[in-house]
C-alpha atoms as a PDB file:
ATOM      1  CA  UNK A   1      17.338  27.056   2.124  1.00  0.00           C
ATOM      2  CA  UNK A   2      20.031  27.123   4.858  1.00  0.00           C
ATOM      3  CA  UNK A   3      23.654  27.179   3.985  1.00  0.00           C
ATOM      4  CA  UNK A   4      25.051  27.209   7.688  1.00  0.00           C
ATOM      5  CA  UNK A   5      24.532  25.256  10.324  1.00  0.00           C
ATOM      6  CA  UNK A   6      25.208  26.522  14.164  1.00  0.00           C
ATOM      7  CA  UNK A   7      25.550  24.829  17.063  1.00  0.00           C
ATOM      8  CA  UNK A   8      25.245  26.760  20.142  1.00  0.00           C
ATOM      9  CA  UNK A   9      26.227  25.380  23.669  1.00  0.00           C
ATOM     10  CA  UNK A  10      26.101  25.539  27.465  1.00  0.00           C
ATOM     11  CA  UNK A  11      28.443  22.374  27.558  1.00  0.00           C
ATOM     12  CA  UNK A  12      25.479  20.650  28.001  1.00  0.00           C
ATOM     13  CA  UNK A  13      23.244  18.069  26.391  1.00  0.00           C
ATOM     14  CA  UNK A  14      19.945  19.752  27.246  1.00  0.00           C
ATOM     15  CA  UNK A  15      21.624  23.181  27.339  1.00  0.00           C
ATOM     16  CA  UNK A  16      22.724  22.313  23.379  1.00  0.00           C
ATOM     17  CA  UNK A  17      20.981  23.776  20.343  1.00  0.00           C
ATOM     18  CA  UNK A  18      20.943  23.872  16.699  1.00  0.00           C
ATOM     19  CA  UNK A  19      20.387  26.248  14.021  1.00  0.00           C
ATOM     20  CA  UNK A  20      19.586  26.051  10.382  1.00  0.00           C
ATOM     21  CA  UNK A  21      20.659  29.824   9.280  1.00  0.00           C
ATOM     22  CA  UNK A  22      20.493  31.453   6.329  1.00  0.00           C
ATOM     23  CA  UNK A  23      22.720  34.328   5.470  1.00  0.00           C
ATOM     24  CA  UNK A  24      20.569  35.955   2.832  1.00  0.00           C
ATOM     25  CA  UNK A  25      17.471  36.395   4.696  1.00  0.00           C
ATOM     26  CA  UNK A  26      19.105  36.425   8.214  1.00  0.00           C
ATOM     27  CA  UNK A  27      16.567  34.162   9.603  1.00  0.00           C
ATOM     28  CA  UNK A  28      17.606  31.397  11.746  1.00  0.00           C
ATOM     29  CA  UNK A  29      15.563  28.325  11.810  1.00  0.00           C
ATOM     30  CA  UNK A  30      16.269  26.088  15.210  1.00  0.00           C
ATOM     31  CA  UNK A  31      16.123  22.188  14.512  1.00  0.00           C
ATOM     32  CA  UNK A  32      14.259  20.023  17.018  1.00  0.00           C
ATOM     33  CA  UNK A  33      14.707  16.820  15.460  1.00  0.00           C
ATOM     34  CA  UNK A  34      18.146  15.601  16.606  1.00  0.00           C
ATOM     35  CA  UNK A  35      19.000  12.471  17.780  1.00  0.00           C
ATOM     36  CA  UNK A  36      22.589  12.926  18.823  1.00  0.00           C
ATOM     37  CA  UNK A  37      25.539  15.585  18.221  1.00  0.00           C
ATOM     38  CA  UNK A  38      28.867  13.866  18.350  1.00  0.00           C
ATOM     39  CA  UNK A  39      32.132  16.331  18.557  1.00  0.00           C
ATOM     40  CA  UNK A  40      35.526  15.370  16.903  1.00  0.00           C
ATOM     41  CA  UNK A  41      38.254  16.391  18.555  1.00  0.00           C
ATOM     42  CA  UNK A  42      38.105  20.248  18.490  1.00  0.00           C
ATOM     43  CA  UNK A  43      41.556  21.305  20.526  1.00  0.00           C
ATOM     44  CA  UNK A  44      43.174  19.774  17.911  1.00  0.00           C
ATOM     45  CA  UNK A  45      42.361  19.836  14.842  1.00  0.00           C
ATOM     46  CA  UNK A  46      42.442  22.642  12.140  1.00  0.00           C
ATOM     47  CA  UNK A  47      39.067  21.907  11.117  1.00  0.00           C
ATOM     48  CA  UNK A  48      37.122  20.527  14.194  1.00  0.00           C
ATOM     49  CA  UNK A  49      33.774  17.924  12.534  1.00  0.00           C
ATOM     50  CA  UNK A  50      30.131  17.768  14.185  1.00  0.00           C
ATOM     51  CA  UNK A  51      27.833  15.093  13.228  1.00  0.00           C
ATOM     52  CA  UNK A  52      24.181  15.791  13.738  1.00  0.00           C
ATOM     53  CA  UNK A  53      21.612  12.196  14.049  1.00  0.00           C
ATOM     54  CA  UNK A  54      18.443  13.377  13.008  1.00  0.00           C
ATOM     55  CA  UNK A  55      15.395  11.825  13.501  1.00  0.00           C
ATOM     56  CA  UNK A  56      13.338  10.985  10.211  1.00  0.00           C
ATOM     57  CA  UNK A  57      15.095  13.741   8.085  1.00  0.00           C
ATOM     58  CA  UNK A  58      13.579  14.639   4.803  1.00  0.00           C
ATOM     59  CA  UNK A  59      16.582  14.555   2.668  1.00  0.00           C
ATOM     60  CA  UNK A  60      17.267  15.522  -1.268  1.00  0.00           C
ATOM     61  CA  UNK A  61      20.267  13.911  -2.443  1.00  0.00           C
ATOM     62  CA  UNK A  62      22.236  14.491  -5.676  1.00  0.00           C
ATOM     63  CA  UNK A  63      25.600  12.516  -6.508  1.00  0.00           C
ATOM     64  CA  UNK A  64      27.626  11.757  -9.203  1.00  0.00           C
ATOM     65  CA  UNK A  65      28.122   7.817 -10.287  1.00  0.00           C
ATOM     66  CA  UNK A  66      32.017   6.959 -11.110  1.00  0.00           C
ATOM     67  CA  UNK A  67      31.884   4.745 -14.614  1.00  0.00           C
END
């Protein structure tokens, strides 16, 4: 399982790629399936946000309900 994600660059939308890596292992996996990458406002901001669109992601969800 991944527990980084990395997105490398050229400025570019078709010069823009994105990694799945894992640490233990060292492996890298790249992910094809992305819609869209939208970029908050890096300059800015201590922590700059990334959100990845993927198309028909296989997800595994767990959350805690509020009673």
């Amino acid at each position: 399982m991944a527990n980084k994600i990395r997105v490398v660059s050229d400025g570019t939308p078709a010069g823009t790629r994105v990694f799945a890596c894992n640490r233990e292992n060292g492996v890298d996996v790249e992910l094809s399936d992305i819609l869209k990458i939208e970029f908050g406002e890096i300059a800015h901001q201590v922590m700059p946000t990334v959100r990845l669109t993927f198309f028909k992601p296989e997800i595994d969800i767990l959350a805690e309900l509020e009673e």
